[in-house]
N, C-alpha and C. Protein backbone atom coordinates (compact mmCIF):
# COMPACT_ATOMS: atom_id res chain seq x y z
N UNK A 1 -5.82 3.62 17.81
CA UNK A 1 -5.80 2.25 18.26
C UNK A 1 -5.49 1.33 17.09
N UNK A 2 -4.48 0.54 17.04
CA UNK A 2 -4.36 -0.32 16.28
C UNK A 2 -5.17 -1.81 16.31
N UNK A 3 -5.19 -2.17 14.96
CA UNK A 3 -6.09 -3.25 14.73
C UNK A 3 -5.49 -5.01 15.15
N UNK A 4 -6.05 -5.67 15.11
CA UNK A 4 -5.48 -7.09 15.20
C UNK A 4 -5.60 -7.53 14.32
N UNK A 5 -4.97 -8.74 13.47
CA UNK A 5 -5.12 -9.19 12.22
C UNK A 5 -6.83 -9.68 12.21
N UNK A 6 -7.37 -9.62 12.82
CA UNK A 6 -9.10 -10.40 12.97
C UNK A 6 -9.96 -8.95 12.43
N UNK A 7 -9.77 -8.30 13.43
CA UNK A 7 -10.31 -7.08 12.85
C UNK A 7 -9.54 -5.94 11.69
N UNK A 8 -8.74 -6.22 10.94
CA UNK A 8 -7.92 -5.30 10.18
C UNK A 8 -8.43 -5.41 8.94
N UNK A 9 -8.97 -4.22 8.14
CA UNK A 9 -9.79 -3.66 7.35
C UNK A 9 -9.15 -4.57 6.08
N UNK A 10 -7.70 -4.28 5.88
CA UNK A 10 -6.83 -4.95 4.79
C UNK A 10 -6.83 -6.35 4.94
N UNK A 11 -6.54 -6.96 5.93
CA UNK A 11 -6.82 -8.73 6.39
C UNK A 11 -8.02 -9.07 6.03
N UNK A 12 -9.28 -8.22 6.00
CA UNK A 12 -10.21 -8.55 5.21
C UNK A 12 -10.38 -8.44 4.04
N UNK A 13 -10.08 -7.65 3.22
CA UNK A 13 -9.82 -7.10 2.11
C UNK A 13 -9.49 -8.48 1.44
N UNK A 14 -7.80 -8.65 1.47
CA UNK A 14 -7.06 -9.83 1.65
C UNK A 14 -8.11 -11.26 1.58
N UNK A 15 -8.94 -11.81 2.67
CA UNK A 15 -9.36 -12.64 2.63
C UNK A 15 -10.79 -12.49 1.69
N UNK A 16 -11.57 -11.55 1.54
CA UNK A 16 -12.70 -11.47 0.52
C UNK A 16 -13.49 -11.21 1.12
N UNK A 17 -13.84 -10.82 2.70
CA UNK A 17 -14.93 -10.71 3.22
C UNK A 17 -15.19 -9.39 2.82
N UNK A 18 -14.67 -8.79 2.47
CA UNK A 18 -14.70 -7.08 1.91
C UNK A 18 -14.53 -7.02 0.42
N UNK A 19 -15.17 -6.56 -0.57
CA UNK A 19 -14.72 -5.95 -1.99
C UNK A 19 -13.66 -5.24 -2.21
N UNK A 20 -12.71 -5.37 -3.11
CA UNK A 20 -11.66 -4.37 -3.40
C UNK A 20 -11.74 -4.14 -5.07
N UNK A 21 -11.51 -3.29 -5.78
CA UNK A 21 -10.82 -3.09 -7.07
C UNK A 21 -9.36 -3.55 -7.11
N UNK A 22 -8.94 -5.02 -7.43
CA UNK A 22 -7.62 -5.23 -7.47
C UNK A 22 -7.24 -5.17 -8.46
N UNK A 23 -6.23 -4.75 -8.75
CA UNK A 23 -5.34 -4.54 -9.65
C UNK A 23 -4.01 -5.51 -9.71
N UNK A 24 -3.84 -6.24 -8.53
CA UNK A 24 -2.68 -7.61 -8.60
C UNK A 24 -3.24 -8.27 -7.27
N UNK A 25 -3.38 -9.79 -8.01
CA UNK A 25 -2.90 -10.40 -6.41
C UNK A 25 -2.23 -11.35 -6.53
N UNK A 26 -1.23 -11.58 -5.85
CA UNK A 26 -0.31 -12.71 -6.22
C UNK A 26 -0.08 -13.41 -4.60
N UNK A 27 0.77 -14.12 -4.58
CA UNK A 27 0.91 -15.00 -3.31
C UNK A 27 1.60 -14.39 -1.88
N UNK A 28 2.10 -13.48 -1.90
CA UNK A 28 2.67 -12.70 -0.78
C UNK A 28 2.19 -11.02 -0.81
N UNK A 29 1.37 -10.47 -2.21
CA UNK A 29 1.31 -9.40 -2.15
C UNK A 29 0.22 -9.07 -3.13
N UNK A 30 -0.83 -8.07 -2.71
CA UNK A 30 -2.27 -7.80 -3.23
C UNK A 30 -1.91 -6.13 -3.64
N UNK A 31 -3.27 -5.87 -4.56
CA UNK A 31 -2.91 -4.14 -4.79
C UNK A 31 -4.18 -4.18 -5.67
N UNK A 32 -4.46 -2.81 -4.95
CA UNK A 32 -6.09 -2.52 -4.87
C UNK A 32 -6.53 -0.82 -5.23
N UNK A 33 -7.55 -0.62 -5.78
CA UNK A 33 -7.62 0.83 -5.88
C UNK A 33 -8.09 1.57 -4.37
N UNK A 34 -7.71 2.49 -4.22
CA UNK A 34 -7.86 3.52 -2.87
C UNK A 34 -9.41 3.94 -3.49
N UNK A 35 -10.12 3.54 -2.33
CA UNK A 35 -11.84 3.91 -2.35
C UNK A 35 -11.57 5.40 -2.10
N UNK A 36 -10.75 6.19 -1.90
CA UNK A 36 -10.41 7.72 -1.49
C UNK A 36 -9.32 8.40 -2.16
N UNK A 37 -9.72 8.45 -3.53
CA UNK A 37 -8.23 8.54 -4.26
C UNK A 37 -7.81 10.58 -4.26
N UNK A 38 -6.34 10.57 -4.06
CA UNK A 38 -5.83 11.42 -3.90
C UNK A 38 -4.83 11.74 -5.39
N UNK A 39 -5.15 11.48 -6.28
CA UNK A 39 -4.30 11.06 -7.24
C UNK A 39 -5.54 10.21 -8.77
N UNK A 40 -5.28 11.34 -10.11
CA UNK A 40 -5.85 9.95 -10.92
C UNK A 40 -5.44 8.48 -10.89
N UNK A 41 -4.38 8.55 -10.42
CA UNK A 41 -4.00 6.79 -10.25
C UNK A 41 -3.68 6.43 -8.70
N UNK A 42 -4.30 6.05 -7.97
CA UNK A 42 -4.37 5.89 -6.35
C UNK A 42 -4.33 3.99 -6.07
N UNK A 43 -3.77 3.51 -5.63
CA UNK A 43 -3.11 1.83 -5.64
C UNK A 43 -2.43 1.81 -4.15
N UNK A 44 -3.71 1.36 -3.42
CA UNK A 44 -2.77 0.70 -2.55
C UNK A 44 -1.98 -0.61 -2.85
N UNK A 45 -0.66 -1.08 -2.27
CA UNK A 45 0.25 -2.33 -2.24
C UNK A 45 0.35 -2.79 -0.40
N UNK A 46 -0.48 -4.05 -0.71
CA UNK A 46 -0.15 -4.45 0.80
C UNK A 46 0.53 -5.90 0.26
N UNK A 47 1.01 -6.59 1.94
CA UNK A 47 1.69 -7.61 2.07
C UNK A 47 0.68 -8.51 2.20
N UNK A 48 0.42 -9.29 1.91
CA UNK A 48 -0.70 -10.55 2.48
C UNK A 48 -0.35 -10.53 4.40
N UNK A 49 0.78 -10.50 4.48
CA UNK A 49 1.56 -10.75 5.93
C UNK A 49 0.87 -9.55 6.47
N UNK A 50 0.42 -9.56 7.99
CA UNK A 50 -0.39 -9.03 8.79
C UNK A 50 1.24 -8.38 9.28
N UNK A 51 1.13 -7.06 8.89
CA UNK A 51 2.43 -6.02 9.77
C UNK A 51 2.05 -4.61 9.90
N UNK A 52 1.71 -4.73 11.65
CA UNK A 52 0.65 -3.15 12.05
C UNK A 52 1.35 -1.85 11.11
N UNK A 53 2.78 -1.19 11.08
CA UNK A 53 3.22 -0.49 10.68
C UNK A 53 4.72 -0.61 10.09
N UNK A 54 5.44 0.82 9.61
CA UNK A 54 6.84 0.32 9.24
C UNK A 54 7.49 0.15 10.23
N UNK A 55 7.13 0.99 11.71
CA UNK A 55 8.04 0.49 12.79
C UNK A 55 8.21 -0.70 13.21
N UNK A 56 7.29 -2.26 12.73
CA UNK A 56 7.20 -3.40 13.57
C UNK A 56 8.21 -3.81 12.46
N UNK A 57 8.46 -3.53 10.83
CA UNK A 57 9.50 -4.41 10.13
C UNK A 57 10.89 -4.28 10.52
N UNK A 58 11.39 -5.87 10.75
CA UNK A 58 12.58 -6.54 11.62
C UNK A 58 12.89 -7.73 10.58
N UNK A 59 14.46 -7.95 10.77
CA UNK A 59 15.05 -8.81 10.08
C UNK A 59 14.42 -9.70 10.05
N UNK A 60 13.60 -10.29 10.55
CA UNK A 60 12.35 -11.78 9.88
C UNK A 60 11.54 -11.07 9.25
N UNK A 61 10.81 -9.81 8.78
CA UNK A 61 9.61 -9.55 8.04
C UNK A 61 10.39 -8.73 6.92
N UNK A 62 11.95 -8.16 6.86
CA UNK A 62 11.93 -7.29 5.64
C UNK A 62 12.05 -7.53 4.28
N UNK A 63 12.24 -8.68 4.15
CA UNK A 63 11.89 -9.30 2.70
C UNK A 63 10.64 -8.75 2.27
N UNK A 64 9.88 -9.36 3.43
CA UNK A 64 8.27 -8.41 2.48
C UNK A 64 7.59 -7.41 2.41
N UNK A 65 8.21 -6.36 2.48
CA UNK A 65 8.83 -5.46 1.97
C UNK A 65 9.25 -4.93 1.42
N UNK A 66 10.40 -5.70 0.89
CA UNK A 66 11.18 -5.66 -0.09
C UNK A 66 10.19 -6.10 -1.41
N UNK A 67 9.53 -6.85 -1.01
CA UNK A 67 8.13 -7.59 -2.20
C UNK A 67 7.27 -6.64 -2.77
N UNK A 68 6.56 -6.40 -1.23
CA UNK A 68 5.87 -4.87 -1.84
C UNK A 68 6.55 -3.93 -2.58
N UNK A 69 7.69 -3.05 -2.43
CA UNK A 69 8.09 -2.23 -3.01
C UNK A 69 8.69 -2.58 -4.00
N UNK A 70 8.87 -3.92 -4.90
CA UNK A 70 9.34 -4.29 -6.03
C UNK A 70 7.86 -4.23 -6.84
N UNK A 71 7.25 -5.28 -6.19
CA UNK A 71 5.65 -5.06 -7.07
C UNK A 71 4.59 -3.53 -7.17
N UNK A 72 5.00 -2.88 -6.37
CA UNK A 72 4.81 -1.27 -6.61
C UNK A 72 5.48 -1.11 -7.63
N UNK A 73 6.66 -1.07 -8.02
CA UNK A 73 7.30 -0.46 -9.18
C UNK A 73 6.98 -1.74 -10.32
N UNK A 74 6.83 -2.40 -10.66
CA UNK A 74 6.43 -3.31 -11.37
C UNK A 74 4.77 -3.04 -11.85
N UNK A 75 4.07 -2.87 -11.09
CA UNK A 75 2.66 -2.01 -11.41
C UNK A 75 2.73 -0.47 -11.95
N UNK A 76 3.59 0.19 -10.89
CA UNK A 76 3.81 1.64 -11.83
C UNK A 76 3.97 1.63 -13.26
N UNK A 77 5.24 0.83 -14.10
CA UNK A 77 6.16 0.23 -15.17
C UNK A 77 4.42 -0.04 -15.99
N UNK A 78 3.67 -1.09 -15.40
CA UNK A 78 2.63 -1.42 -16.17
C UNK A 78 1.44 -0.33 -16.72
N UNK A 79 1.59 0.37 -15.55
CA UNK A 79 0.62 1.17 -15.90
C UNK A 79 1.02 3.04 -16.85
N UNK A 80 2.46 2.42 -16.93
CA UNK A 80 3.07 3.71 -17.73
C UNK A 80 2.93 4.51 -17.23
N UNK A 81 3.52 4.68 -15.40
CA UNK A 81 3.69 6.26 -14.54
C UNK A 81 4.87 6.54 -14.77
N UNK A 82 6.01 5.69 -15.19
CA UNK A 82 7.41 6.20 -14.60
C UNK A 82 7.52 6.85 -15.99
N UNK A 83 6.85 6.90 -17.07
CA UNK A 83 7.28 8.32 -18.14
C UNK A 83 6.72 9.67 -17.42
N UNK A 84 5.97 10.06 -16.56
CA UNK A 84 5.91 11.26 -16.16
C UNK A 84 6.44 11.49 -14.47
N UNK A 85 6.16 10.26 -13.76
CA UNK A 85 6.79 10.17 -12.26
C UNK A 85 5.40 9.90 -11.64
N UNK A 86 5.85 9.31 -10.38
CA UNK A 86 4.63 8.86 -9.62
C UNK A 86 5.72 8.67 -7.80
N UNK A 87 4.42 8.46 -6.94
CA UNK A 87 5.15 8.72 -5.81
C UNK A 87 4.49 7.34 -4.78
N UNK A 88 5.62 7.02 -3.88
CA UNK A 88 5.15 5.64 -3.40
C UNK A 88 5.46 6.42 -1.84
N UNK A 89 4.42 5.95 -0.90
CA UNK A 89 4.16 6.98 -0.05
C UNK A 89 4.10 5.67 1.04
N UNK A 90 4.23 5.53 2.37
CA UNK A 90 4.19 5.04 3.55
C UNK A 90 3.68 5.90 4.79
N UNK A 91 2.24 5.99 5.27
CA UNK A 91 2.28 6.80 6.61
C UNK A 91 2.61 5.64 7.49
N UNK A 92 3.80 5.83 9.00
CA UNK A 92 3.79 5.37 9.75
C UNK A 92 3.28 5.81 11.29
N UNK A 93 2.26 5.66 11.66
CA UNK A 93 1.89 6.02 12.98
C UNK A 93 0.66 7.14 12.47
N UNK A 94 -0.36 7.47 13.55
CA UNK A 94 -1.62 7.88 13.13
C UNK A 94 -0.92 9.53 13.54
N UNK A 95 0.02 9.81 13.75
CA UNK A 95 0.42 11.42 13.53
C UNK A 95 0.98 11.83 12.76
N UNK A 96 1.50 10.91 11.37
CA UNK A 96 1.63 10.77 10.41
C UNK A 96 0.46 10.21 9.35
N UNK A 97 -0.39 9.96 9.59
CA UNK A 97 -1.78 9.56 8.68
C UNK A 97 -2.02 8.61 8.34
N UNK A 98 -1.52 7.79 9.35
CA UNK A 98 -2.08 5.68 8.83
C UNK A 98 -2.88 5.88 9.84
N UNK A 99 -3.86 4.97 9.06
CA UNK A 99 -5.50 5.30 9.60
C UNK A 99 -5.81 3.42 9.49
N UNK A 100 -5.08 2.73 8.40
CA UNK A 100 -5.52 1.69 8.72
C UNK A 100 -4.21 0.74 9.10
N UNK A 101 -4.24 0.16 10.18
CA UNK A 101 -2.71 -0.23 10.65
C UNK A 101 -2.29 -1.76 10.35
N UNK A 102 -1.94 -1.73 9.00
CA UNK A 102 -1.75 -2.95 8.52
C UNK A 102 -0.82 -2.18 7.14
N UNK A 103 0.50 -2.50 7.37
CA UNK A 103 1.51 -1.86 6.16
C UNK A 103 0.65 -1.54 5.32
N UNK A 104 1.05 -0.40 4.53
CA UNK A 104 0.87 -0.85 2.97
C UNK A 104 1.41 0.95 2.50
N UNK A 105 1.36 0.57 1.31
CA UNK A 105 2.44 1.92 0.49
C UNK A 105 1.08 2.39 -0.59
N UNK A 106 0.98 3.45 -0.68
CA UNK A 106 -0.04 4.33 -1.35
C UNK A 106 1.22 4.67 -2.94
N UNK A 107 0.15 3.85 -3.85
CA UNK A 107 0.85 3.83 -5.59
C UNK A 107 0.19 5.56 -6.01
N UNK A 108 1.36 6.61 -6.33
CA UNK A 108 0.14 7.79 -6.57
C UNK A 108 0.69 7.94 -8.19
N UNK A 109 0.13 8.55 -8.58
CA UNK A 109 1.03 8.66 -10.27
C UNK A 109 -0.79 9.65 -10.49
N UNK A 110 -0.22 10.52 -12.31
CA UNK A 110 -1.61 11.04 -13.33
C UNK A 110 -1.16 12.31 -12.95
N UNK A 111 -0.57 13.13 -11.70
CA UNK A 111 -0.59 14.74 -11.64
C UNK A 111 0.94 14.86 -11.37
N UNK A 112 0.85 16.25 -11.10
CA UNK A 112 2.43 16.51 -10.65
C UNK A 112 1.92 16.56 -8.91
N UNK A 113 3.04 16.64 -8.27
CA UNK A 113 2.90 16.63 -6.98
C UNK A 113 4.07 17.76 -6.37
N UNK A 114 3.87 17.74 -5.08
CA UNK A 114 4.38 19.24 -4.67
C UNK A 114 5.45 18.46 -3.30
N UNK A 115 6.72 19.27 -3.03
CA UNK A 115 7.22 18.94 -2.37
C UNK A 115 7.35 20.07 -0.93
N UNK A 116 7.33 19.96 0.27
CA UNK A 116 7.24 18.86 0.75
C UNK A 116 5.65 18.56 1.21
N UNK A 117 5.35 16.81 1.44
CA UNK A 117 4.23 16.44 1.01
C UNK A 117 2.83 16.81 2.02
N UNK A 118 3.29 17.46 3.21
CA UNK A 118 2.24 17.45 4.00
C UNK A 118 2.38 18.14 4.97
């Protein structure tokens, strides 16, 4: 079941009613440590913009998008993953493993990783 921006775990996050470990927040785009890390370096990147999954982004929302995945690599760069590699991950739909339905791209970097991912 997907969430509504009222009840969406990240929309709270976002507004402060919830704690996060952030690591950026800027005006269109936040990034936070994964309370469940899969990875020594685990970073979620969300949009401030309330967007259930990648299937709802449409020519009015893909700019931000385009935001997130610039400021993902701009945090990677900072945190010195791209000398060994790191992996920017999207589940879309809960049979694919988005569990919380509000975009956002999983920052992984610190191990090697195995292909294919799941």
């Amino acid at each position: 079941m997907q969430a509504t921006k009222e009840l969406c775990l990240f929309c709270r996050i976002i507004s402060g009613d919830i704690p996060a470990r952030k690591m950026f927040e800027g005006d269109d785009v936040i990034a936070f440590e994964d309370i469940n890390p899969q990875a020594p370096t685990h970073i979620l990147v969300i949009p401030r913009e309330h967007i259930a999954s990648l299937a709802e982004v449409n020519d009015r929302n893909k700019h931000v998008i385009a935001n997130v995945i610039a400021r993902a690599a701009e945090i990677a760069r900072a945190l010195h993953l791209e000398e060994e590699g790191f992996r920017l991950v999207n589940n879309c739909g809960e049979a694919a493993g988005q569990t919380v339905f509000h975009i956002h791209f999983h920052l992984l970097g610190g191990r090697p990783f195995k292909w294919p991912p799941g």
